[in-house]
Protein backbone atom coordinates (compact mmCIF):
# COMPACT_ATOMS: atom_id res chain seq x y z
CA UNK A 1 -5.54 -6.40 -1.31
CA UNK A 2 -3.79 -9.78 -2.15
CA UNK A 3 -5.23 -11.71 -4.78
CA UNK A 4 -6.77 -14.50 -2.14
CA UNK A 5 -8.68 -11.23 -0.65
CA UNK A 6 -9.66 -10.22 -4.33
CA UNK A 7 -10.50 -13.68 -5.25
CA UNK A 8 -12.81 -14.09 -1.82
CA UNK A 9 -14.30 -10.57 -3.06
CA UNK A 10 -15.41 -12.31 -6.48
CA UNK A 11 -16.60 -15.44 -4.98
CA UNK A 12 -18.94 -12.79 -2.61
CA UNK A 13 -20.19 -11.08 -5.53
CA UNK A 14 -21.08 -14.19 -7.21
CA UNK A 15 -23.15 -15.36 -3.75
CA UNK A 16 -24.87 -11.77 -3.96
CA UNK A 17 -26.33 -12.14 -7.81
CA UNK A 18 -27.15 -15.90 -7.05
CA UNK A 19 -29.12 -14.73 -3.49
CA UNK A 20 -30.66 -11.89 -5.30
CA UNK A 21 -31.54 -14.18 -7.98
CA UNK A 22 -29.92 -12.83 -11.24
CA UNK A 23 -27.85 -16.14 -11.47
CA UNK A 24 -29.16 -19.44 -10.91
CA UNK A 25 -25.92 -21.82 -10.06
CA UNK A 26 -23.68 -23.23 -7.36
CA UNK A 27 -21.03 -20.90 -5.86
CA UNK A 28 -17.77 -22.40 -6.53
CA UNK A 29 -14.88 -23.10 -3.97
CA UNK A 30 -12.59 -20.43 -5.68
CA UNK A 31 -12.37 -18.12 -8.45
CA UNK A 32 -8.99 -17.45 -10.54
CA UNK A 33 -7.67 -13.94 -10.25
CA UNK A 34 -4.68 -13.52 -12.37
CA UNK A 35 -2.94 -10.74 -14.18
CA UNK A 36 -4.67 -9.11 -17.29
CA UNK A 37 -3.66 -11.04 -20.36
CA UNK A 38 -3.14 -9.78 -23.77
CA UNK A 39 -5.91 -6.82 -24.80
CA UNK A 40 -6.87 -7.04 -20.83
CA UNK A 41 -6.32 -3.87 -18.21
CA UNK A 42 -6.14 -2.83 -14.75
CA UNK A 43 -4.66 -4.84 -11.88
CA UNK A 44 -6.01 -8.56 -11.87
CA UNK A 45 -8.54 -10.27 -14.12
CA UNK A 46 -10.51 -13.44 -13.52
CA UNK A 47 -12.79 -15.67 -16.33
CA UNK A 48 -15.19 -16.53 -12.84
CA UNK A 49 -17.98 -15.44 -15.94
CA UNK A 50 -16.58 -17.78 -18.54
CA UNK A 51 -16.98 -20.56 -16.33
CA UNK A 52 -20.22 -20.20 -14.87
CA UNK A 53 -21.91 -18.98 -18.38
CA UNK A 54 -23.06 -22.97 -18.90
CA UNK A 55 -24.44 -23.63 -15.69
CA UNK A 56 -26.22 -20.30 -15.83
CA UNK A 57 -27.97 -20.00 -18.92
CA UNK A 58 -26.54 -17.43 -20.12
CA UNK A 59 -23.86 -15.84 -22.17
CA UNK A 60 -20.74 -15.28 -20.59
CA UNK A 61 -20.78 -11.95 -21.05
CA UNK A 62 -24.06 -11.33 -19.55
CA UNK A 63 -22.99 -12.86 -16.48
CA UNK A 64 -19.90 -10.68 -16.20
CA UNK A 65 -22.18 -7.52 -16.64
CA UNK A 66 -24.41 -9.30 -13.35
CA UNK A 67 -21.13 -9.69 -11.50
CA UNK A 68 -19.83 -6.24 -12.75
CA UNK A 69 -21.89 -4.39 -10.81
CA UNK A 70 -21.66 -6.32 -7.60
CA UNK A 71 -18.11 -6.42 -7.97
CA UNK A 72 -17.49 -2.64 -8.43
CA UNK A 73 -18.57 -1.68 -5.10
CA UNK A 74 -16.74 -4.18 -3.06
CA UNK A 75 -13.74 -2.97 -0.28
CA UNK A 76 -10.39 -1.99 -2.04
CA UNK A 77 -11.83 -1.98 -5.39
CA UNK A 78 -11.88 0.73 -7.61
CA UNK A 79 -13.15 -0.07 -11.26
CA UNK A 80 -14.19 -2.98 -13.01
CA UNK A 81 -14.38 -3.30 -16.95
CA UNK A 82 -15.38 -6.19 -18.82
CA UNK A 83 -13.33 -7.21 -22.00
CA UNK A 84 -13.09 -9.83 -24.42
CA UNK A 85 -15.48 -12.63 -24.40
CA UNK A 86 -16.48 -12.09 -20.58
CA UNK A 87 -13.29 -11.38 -18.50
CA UNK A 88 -13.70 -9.16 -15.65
CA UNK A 89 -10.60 -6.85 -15.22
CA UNK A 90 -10.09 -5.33 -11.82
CA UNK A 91 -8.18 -2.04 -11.15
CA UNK A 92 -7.93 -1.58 -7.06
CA UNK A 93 -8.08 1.54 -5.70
CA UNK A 94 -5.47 3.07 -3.71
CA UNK A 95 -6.07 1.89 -0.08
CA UNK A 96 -5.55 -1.72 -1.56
CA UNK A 97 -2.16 -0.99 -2.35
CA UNK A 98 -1.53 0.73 0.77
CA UNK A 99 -2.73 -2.25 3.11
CA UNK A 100 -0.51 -4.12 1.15
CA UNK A 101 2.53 -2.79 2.09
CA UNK A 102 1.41 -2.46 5.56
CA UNK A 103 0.70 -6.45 6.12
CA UNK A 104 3.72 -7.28 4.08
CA UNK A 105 5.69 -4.87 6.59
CA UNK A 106 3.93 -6.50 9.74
CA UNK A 107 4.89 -10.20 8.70
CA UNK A 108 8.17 -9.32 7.12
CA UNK A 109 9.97 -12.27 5.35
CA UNK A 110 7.21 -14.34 6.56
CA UNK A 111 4.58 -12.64 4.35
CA UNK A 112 3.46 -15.48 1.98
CA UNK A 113 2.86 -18.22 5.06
CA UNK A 114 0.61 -19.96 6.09
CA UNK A 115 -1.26 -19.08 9.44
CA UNK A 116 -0.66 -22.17 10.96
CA UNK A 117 0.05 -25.58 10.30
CA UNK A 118 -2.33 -27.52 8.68
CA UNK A 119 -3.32 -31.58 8.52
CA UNK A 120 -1.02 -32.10 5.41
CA UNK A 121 1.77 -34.81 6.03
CA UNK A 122 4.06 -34.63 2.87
CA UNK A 123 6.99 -37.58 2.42
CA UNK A 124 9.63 -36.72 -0.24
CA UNK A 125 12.16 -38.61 -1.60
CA UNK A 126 14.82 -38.43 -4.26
CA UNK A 127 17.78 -40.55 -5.92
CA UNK A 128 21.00 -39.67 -4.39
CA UNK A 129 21.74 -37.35 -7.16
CA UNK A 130 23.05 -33.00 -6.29
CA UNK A 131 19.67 -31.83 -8.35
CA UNK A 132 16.93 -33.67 -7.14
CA UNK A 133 18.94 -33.14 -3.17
CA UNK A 134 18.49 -29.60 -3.79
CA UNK A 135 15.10 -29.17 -5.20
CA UNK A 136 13.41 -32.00 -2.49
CA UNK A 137 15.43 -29.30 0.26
CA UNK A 138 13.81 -26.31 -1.04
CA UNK A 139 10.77 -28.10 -1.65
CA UNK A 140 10.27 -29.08 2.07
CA UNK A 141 11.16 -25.37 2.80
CA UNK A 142 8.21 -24.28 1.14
CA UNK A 143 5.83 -26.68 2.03
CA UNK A 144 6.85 -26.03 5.71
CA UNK A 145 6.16 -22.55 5.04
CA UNK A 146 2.77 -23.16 3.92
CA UNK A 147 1.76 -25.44 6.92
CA UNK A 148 2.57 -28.74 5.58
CA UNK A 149 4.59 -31.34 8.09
CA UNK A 150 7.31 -32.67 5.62
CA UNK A 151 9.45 -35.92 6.36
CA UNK A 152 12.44 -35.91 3.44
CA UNK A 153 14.25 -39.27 2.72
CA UNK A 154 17.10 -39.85 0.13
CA UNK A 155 17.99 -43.30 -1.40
CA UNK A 156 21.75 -43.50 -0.23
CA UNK A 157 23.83 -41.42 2.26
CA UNK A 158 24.62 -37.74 1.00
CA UNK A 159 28.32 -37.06 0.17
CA UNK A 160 29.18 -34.63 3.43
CA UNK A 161 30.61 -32.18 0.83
CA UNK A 162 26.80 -31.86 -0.60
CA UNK A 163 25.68 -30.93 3.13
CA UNK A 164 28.45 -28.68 4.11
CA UNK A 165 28.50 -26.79 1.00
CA UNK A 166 24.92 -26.68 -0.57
CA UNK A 167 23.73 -27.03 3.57
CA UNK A 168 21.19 -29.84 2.10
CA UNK A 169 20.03 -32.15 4.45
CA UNK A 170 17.47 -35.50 5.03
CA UNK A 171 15.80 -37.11 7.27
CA UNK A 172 16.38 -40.63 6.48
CA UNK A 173 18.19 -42.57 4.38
CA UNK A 174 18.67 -45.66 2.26
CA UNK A 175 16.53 -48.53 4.36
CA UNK A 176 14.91 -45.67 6.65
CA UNK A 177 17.54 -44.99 9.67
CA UNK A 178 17.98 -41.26 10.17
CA UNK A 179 21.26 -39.45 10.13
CA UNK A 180 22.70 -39.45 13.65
CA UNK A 181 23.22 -36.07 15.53
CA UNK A 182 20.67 -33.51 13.57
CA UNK A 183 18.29 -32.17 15.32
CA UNK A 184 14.12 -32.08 14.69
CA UNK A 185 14.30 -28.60 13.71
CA UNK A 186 15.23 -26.71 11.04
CA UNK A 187 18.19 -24.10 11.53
CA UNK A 188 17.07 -20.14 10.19
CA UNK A 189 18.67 -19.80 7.21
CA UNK A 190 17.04 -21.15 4.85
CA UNK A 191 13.66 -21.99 6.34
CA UNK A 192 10.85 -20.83 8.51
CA UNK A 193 12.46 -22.91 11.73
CA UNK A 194 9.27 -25.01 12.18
CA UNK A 195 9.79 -28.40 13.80
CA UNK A 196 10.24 -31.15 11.20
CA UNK A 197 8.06 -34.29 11.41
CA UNK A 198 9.63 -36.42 14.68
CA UNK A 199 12.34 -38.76 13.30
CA UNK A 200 10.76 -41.84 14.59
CA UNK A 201 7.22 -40.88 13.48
CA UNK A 202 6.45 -43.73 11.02
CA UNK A 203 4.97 -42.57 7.21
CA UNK A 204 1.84 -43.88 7.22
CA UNK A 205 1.62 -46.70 4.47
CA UNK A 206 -1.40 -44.81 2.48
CA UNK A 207 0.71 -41.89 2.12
CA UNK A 208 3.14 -42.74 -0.86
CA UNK A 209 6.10 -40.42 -1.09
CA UNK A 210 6.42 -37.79 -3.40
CA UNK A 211 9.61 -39.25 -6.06
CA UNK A 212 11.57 -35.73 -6.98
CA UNK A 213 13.18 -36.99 -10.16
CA UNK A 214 14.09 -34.23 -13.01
CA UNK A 215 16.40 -33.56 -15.38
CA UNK A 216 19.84 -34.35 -13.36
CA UNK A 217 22.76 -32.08 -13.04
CA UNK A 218 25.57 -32.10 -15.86
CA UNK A 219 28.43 -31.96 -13.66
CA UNK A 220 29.11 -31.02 -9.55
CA UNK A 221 27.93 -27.59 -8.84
CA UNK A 222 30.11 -27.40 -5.87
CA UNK A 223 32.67 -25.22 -6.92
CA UNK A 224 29.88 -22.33 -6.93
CA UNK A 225 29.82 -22.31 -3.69
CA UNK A 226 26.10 -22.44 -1.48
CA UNK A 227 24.35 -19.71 -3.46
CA UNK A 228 25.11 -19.94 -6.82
CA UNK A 229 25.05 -23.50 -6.78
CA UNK A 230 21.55 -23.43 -5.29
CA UNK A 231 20.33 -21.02 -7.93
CA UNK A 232 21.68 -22.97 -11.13
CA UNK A 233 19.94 -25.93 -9.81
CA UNK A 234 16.55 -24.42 -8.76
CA UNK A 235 15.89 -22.03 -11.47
CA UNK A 236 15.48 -24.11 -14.52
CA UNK A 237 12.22 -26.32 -14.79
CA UNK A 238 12.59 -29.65 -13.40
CA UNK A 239 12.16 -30.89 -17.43
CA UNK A 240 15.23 -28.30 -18.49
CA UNK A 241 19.06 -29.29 -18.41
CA UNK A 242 20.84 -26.63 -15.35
CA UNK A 243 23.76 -24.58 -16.53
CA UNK A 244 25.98 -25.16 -14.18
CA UNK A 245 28.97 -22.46 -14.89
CA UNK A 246 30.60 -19.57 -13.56
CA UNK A 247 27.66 -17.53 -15.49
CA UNK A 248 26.03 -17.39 -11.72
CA UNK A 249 28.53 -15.46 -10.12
CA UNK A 250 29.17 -12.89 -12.22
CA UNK A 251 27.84 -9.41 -10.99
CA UNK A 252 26.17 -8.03 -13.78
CA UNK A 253 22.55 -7.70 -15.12
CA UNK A 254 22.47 -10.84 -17.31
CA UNK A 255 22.83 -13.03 -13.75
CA UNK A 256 19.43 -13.46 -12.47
CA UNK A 257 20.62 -14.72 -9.11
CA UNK A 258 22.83 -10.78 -8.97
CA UNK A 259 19.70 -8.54 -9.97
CA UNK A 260 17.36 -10.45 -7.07
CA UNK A 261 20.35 -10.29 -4.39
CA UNK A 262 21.12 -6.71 -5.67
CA UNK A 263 18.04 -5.64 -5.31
CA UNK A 264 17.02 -6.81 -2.33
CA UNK A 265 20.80 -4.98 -1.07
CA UNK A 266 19.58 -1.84 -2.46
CA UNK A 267 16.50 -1.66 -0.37
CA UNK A 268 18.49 -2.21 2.65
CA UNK A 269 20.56 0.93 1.97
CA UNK A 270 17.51 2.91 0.77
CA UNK A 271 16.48 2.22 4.85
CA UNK A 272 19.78 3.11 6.25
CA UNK A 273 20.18 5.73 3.98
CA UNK A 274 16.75 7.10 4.92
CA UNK A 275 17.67 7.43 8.27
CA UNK A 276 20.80 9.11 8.08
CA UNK A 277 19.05 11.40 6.40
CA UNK A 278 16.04 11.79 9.20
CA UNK A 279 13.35 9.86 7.86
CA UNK A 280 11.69 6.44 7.60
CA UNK A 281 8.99 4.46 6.14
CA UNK A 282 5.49 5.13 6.18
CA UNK A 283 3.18 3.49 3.77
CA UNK A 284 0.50 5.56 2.14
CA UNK A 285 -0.54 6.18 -1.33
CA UNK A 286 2.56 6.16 -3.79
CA UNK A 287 1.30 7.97 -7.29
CA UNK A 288 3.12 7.62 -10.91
CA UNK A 289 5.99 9.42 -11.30
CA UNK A 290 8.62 10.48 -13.40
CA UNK A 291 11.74 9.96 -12.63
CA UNK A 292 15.78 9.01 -14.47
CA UNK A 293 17.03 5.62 -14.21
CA UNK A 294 20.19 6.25 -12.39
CA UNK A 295 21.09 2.34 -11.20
CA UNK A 296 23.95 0.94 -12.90
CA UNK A 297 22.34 -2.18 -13.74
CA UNK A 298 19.86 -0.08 -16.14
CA UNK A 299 20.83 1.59 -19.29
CA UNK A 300 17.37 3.08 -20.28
CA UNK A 301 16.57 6.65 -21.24
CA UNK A 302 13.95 8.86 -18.51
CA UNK A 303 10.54 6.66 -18.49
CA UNK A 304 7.41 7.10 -16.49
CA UNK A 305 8.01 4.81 -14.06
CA UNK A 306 5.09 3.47 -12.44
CA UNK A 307 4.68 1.25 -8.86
CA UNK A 308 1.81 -0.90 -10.64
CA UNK A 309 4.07 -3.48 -11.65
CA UNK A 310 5.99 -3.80 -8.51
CA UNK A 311 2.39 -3.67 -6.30
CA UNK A 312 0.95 -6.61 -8.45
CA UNK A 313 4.10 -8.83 -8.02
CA UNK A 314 4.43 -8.31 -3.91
CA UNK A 315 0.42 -9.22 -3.94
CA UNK A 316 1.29 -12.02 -6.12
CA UNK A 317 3.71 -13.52 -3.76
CA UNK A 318 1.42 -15.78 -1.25
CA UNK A 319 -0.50 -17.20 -4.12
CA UNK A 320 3.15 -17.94 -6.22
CA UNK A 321 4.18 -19.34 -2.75
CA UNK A 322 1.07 -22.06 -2.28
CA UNK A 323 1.48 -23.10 -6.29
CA UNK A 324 5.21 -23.71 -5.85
CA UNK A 325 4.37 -26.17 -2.88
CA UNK A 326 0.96 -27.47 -4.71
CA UNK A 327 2.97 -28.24 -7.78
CA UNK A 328 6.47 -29.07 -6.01
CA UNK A 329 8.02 -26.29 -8.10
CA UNK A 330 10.57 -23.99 -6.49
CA UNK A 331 11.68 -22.60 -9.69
CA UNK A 332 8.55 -20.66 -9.83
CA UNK A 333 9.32 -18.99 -6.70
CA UNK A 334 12.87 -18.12 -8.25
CA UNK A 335 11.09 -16.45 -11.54
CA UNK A 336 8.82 -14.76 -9.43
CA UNK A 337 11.42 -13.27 -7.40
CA UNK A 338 13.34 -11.92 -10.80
CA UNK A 339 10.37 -10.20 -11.48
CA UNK A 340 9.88 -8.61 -7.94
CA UNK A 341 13.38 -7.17 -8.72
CA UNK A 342 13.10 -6.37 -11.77
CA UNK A 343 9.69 -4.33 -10.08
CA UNK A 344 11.97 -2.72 -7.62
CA UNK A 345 15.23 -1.86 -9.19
CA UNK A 346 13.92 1.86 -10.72
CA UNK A 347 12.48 2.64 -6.96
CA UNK A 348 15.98 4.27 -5.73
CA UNK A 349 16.54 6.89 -8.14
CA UNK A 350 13.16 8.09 -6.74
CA UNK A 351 13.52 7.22 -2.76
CA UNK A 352 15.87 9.26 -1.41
CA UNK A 353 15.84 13.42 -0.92
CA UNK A 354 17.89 15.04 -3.95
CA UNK A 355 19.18 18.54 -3.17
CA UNK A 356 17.25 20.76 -0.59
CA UNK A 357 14.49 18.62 -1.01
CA UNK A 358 12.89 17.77 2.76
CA UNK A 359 11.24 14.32 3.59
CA UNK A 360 7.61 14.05 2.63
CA UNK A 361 4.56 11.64 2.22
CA UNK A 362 5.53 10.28 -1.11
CA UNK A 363 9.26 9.93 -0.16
CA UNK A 364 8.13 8.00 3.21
CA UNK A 365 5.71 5.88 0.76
CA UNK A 366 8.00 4.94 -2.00
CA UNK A 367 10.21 4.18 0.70
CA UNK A 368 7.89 1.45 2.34
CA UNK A 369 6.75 0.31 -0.81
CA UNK A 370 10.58 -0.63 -1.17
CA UNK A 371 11.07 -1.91 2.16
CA UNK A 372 8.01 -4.48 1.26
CA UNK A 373 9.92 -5.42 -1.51
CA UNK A 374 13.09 -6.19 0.72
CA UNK A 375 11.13 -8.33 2.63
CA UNK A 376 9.52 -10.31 0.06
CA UNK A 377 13.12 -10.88 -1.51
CA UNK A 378 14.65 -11.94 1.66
CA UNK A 379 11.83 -14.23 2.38
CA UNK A 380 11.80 -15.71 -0.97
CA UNK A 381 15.77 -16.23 -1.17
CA UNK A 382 15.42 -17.87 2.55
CA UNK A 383 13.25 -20.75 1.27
CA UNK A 384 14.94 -21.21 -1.31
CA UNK A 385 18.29 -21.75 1.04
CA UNK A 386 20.19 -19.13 -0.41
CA UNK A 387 21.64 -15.75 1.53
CA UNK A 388 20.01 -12.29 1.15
CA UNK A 389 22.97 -9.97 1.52
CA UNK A 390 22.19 -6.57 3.06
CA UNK A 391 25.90 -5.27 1.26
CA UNK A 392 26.38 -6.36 -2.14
């Protein structure tokens, strides 16, 4: 269950006390569902109580008790507790996690998009400056990804070096004349390959564009190369300064931009290891388990290691996706895919058949669960423009 399936689940139990007529108030347009917050449990939490405790009548935690039990018996959920002043914390139960990884495996690195394009016409444009280039590409990425028709357009020409390097590109420039010779699409790396807006489409004059303008670059990232360069720009908050050194190529866990690319390289051997070995991914129910941290990047002593964490980060992905377009922000996709492989980067030592061991459920289920995590990476790292490496 994603949390725009858990979220639609709390708006329905809200409908049911309000037909029923325990709650007296107007069903909103969406309820919140994030993950627990300090003194919080389970796998989401939402404050859906908290905010319709005025317009009810009632204390807040009275209406979470109402919602509680409609709540509790909804699809793919498996306990709900109130805490704190009226939160309702939501554990899912195990066939939640397991459809999961099943839709994330049927849409692959597309998990995370939109359905179809939608009515949304979005014009960017940026100062002819390496930063905001970068971040108004990988914005239009992700706004193409989530439907959005996206027409970029840069005050003066782009140095070539800019588009041969960082592979950044525009749609007009300077007065409004487009760059002669590109094409109306957009090529695969990189982006979902949906049509851009037509070149000679005008922007309709009630549509203002969108000015990316952030903290600018404090030298040229070009020597980098694509990647790195890409990363040290989109990472940082548009209001931080970008460290633009040779910090982002170094292979080692203190590079960000190395533990997501690394990560997403180990789940592509755990696959073709897996089959060398004679089995392959099946997703089903993957339980706790105990296991030694055997990855080089990790230095930590046995742990439980649990597949909570990485299951609420992969369901977090389509709703990180629509805030990173909603609030222009691509550096929140970045962060979120650090924590995805942060999520992911204990799964190997427990994958793969050790000894005489033979291939069974669990192994064929941790081994999905990893192989949704590949795909979220790859996906992720595509719209942000920069290479997912299956050898690293």
């Amino acid at each position: 269950m994603t949390p725009v399936e858990l979220s639609r689940s709390v708006l329905c139990a809200v409908r049911r006390a309000v037909d029923e007529g325990e709650l007296a108030v107007a069903v909103p347009e969406r309820a919140l569902v994030t993950v627990p917050g300090p003194g919080g449990c389970g796998d989401y939490a939402t404050n859906i109580a908290l905010q319709l405790a005025r317009p009810a009548g009632q204390p807040a935690l009275r209406v979470a008790e109402i919602l509680r039990s409609h709540l509790a018996g909804a699809d793919g959920v498996a306990d709900v507790v109130v805490t704190g002043p009226g939160f309702l914390n939501i554990r899912l139960g195990g066939t939640a996690s397991v459809a999961l990884v099943e839709e994330i495996l049927r849409r692959g690195d597309r998990y995370g998009y939109a359905d179809g394009p939608s009515a949304d016409f979005v014009p960017l444009s940026c100062p002819c400056e390496v930063r905001a280039v970068v971040v108004m590409d990988a914005v239009a990425r992700i706004l193409r990804s989530q439907g959005a028709a996206v027409r970029t357009h840069c005050e003066a020409e782009l140095p070539q070096e800019w588009v041969d390097v960082l592979g950044v590109r525009v749609d007009t420039v300077g007065g409004g004349s487009s760059r002669p010779g590109e094409s109306d699409t957009v090529g695969r790396r990189g982006d979902d390959a949906r049509p851009r807006a037509t070149r000679h489409q005008p922007v309709p004059p009630h549509l203002p564009h969108y000015a990316v303008r952030l903290v600018p670059a404090p030298l040229d990232p070009l020597f980098l190369g694509r990647d790195a360069a890409r990363w040290a720009l989109l990472h940082p908050a548009e209001h931080d300064r970008p460290r633009v050194t040779d910090e982002h190529l170094v292979q080692r866990e203190s590079n960000p931009l190395f533990r997501v690319r690394y990560a997403y390289a180990r789940t592509r051997a755990l696959s073709r290891n897996a089959a060398d070995l004679g089995f392959s991914a099946e997703p089903g129910p993957v339980e706790p388990f105990t296991g030694q941290f055997t990855d080089r990047l990790t230095s930590q002593s046995p742990a439980h290691l649990t597949p909570h964490a990485l299951h609420t980060v992969l369901a977090d992905h389509p709703r990180v996706l629509a805030q990173a377009a909603a609030h222009r922000a691509p550096d929140r996709l970045a962060r979120h895919l650090v924590a995805v492989a942060d999520a992911v980067l204990p799964l190997p030592a427990v994958v793969l058949l050790r000894g005489a061991e033979k291939p069974s459920a669990a192994h064929r289920a941790r081994l999905a669960l990893a192989e949704a995590a590949g795909a979220v990476l790859a996906g992720g790292l595509t719209l942000l423009g920069i290479d997912a490496p299956e050898h690293l």
